[in-house]
Protein backbone atom coordinates (compact mmCIF):
# COMPACT_ATOMS: atom_id res chain seq x y z
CA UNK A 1 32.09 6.51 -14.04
CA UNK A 2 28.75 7.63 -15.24
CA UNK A 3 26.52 4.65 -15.19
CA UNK A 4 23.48 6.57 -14.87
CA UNK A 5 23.94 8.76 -18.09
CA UNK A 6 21.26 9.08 -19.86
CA UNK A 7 18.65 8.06 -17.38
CA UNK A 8 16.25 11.29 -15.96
CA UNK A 9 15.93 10.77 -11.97
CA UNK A 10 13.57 12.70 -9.47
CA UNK A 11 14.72 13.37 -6.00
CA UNK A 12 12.11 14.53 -3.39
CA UNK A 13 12.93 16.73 -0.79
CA UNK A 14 16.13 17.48 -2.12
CA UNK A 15 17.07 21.06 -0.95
CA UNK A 16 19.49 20.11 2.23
CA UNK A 17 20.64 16.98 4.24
CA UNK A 18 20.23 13.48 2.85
CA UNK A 19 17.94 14.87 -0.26
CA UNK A 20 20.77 17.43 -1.31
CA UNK A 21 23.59 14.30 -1.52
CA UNK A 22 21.42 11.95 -3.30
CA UNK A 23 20.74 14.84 -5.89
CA UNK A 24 24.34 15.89 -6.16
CA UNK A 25 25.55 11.80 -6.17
CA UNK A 26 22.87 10.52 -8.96
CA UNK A 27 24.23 13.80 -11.06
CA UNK A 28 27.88 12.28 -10.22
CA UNK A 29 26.45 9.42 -12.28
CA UNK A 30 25.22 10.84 -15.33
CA UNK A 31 22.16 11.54 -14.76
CA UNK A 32 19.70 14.69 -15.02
CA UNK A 33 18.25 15.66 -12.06
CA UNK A 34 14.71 17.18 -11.46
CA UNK A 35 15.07 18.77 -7.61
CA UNK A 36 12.10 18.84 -5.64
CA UNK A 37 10.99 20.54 -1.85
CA UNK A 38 7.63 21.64 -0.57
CA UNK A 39 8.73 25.56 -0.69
CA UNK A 40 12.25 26.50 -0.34
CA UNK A 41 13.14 27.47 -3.66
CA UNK A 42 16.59 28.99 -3.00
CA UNK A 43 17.71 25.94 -1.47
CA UNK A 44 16.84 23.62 -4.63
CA UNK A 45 17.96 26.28 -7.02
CA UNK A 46 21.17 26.28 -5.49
CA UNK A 47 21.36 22.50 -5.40
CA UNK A 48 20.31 22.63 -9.22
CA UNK A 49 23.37 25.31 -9.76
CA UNK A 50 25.44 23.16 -8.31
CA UNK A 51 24.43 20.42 -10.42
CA UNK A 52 24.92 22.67 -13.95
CA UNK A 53 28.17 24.00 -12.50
CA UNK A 54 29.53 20.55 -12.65
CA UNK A 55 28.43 20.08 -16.07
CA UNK A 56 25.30 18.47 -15.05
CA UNK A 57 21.84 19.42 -15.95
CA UNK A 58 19.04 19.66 -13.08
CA UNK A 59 15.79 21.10 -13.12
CA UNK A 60 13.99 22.66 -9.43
CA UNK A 61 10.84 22.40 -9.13
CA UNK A 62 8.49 22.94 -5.74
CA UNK A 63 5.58 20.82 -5.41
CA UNK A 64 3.28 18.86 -2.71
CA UNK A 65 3.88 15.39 -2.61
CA UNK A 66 0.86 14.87 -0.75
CA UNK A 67 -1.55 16.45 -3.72
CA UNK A 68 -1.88 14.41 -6.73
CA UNK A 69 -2.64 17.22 -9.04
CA UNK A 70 0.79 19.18 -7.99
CA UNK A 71 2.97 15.77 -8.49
CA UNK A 72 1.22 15.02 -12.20
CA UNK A 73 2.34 18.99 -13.19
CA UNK A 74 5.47 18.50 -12.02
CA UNK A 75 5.86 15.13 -13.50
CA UNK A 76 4.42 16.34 -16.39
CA UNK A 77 7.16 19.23 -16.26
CA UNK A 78 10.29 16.75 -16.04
CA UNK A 79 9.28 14.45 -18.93
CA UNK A 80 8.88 17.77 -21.09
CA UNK A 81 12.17 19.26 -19.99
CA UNK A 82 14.48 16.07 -19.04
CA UNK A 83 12.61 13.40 -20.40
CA UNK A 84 11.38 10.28 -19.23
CA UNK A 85 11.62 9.21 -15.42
CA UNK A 86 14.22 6.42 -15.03
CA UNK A 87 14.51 6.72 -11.53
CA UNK A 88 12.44 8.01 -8.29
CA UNK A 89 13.74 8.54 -5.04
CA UNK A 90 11.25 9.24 -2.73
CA UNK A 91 12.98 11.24 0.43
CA UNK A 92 10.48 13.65 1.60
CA UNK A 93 10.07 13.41 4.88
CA UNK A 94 8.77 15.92 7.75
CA UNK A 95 10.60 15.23 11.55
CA UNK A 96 8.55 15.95 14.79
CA UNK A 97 9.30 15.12 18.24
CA UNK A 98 5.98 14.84 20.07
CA UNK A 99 4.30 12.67 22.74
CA UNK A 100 1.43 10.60 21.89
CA UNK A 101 -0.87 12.66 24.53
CA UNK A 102 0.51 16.22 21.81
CA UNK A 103 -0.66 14.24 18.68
CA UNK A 104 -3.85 14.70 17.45
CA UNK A 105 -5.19 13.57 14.39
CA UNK A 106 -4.28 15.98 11.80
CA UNK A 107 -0.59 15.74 12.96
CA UNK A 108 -0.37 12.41 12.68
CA UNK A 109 -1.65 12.69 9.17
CA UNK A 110 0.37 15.48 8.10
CA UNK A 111 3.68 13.76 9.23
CA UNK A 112 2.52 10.29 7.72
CA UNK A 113 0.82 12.13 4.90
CA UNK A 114 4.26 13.51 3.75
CA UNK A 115 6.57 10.76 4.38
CA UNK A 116 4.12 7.45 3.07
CA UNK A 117 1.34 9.06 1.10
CA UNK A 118 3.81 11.17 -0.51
CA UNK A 119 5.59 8.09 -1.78
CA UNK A 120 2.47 6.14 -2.49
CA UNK A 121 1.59 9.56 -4.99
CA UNK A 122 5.01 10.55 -6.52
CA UNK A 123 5.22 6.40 -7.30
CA UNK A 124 1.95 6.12 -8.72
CA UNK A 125 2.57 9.40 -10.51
CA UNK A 126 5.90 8.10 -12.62
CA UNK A 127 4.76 4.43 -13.40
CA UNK A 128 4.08 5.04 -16.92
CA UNK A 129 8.07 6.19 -17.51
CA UNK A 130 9.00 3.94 -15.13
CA UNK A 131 8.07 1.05 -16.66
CA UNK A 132 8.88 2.30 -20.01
CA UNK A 133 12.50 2.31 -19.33
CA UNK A 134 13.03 -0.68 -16.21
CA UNK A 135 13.46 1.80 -13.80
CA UNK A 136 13.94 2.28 -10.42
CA UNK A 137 12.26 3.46 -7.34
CA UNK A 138 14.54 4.02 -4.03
CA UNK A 139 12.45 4.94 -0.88
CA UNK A 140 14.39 6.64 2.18
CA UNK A 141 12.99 4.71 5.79
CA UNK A 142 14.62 5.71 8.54
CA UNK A 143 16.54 3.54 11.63
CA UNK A 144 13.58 4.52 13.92
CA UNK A 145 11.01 2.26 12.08
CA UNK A 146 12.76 -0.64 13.16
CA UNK A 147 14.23 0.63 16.86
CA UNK A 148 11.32 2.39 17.83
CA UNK A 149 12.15 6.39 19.17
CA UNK A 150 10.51 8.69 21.86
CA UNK A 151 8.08 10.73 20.93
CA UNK A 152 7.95 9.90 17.28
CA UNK A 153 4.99 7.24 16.86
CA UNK A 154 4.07 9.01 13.88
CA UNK A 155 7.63 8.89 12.02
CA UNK A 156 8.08 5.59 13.21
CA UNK A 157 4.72 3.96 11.52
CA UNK A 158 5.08 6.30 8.12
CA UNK A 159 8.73 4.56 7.93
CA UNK A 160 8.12 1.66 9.11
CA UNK A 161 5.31 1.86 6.11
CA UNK A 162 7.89 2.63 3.73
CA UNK A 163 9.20 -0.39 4.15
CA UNK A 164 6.09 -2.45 3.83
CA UNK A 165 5.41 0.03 0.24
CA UNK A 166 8.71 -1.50 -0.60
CA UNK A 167 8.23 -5.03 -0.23
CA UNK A 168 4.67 -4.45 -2.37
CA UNK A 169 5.77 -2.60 -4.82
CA UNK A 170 9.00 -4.79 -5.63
CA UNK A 171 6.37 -7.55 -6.39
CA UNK A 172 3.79 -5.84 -8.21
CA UNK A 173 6.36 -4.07 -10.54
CA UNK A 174 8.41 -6.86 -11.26
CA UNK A 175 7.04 -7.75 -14.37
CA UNK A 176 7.43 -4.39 -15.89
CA UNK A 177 11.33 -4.51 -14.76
CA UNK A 178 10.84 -2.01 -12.28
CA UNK A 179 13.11 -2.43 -9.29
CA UNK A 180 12.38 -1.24 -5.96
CA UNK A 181 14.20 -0.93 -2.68
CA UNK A 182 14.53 1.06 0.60
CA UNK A 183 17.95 2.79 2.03
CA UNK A 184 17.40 3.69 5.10
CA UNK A 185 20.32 5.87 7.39
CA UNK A 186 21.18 5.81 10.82
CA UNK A 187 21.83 8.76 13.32
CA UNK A 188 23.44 11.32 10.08
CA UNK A 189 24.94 14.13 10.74
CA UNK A 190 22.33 16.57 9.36
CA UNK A 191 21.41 20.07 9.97
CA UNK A 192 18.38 19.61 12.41
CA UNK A 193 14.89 21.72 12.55
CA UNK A 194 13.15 23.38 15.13
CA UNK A 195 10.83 20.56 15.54
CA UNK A 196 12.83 17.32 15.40
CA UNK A 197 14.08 17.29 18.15
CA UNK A 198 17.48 16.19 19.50
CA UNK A 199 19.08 13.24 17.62
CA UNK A 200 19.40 10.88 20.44
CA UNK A 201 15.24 10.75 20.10
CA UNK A 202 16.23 9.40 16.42
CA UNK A 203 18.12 6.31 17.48
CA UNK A 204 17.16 6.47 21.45
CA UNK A 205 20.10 4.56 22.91
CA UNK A 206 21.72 2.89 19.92
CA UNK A 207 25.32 3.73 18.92
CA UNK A 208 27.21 3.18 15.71
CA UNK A 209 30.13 0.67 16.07
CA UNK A 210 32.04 2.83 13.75
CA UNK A 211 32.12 5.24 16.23
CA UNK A 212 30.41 8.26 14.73
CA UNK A 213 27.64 9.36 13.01
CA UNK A 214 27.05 8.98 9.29
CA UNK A 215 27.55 11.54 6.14
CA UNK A 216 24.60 12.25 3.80
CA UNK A 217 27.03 11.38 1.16
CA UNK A 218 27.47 7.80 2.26
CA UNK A 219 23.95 7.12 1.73
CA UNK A 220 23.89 8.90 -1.24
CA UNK A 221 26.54 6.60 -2.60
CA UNK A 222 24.00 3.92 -1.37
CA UNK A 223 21.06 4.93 -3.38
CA UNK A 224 23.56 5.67 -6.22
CA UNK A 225 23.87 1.82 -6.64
CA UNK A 226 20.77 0.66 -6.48
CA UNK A 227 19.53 3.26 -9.00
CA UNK A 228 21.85 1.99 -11.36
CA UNK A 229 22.93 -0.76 -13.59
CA UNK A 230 24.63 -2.78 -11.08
CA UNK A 231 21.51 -3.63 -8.84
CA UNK A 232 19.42 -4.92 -11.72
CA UNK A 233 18.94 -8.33 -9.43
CA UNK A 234 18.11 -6.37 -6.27
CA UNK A 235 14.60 -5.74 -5.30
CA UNK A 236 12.23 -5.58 -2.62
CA UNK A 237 15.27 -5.09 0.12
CA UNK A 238 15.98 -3.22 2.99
CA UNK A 239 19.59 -1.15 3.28
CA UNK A 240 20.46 -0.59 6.47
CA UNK A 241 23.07 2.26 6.09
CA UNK A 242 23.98 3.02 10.05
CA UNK A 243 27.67 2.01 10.67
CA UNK A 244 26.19 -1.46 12.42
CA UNK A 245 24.03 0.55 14.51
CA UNK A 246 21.40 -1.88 14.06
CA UNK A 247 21.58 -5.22 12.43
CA UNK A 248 18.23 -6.40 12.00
């Protein structure tokens, strides 16, 4: 089914993991697909080449999600190339495993600066084709925002943010049709950086009832829905996608 053709989505930090899926999923749909990471251009062109080699048609494009002037550029890239923005999903995110006593000010900001300003910008930055077409904004939180996690007070409040963006944004857009929601995984099986530590610091002592950990794809399928025509009544929610991890 390809509910989603004819609608242009952006996907940030979309070269691997969670970002790649969502990419690959919302292309599934129908839809063109502008890739974005912070520098690792092989690993959003290939993500784009996957994309075209399905028929697809995708766009890669690096860019700071923390600088306004980068975001409008690349914005200003997509609508030229793809068209209008039906659809944002805001996934960059930078992981870090360090006590309070290690974090000093510019860390914290550079880890929150990614993960909530970078929403707050790339949001702000697609409103006008966003509400030109009823679109729809999907933020990525994460299970830690509402466990808590060792050593990740940082991570935990820009999450835990996302969720509050949510809420606020769901209301203020309303009016202009503009759905917007939060997905947010459990412990994923992902392919882990040097600094993010182990994944029991993601989840600390919380185990899925299913029994194992998560696929990017399943919460790509996730966001797939409520970027597309069959969420039209959902907005301002929380997904928990975490195999019952956490109920809340």
């Amino acid at each position: 089914m390809k509910e989603l053709a004819g609608r242009v989505v952006l996907v940030t930090g979309a070269g691997r993991n969670i970002g790649r899926a969502i990419a690959l999923a919302l292309a599934r749909g129908g839809a063109a697909v502008a890739v974005n990471a912070l520098r690792s251009q092989s690993e959003i062109d290939a993500v784009a080449a996957e994309i075209a080699a399905a028929g697809g048609k995708a766009l890669a494009l690096l860019a700071d999600v923390t600088d306004p002037a980068a975001v409008a550029r690349m914005v200003g890239t997509i609508e030229a190339r793809l068209g209008r923005i039906d659809i944002l999903v805001n996934n960059a995110a930078v992981r870090d495993v360090s006590s309070l006593d290690a974090i000093d000010l510019a860390r914290w900001r550079e880890i929150t600066g990614v993960i909530l300003d970078g929403a707050f910008v790339c949001s702000k930055a697609c409103l006008k084709s966003l509400r030109a077409g009823g679109g729809a904004i999907v933020n990525i939180g994460g299970l830690s925002a509402h466990t808590g996690a060792v050593g990740r007070p940082h991570v935990v409040a820009a999450k835990a943010g996302l969720v509050g963006l949510t809420r606020a944004l769901a209301v203020d857009l309303a009016s202009d049709n503009v759905t917007v929601n939060c997905v947010v995984p459990g412990l994923i099986d992902t392919v882990r950086g040097a600094t993010s530590g182990p994944a029991s610091a993601h989840t600390g002592k919380r185990e899925s009832v299913l029994g194992r950990r998560g696929t990017p794809e399943e919460v790509a399928h996730a966001v797939r829905f409520l970027a597309g025509p069959g969420a039209r009544y959902i907005t301002g929610q929380t997904l928990q996608v975490n195999g019952g991890a956490f109920t809340g």
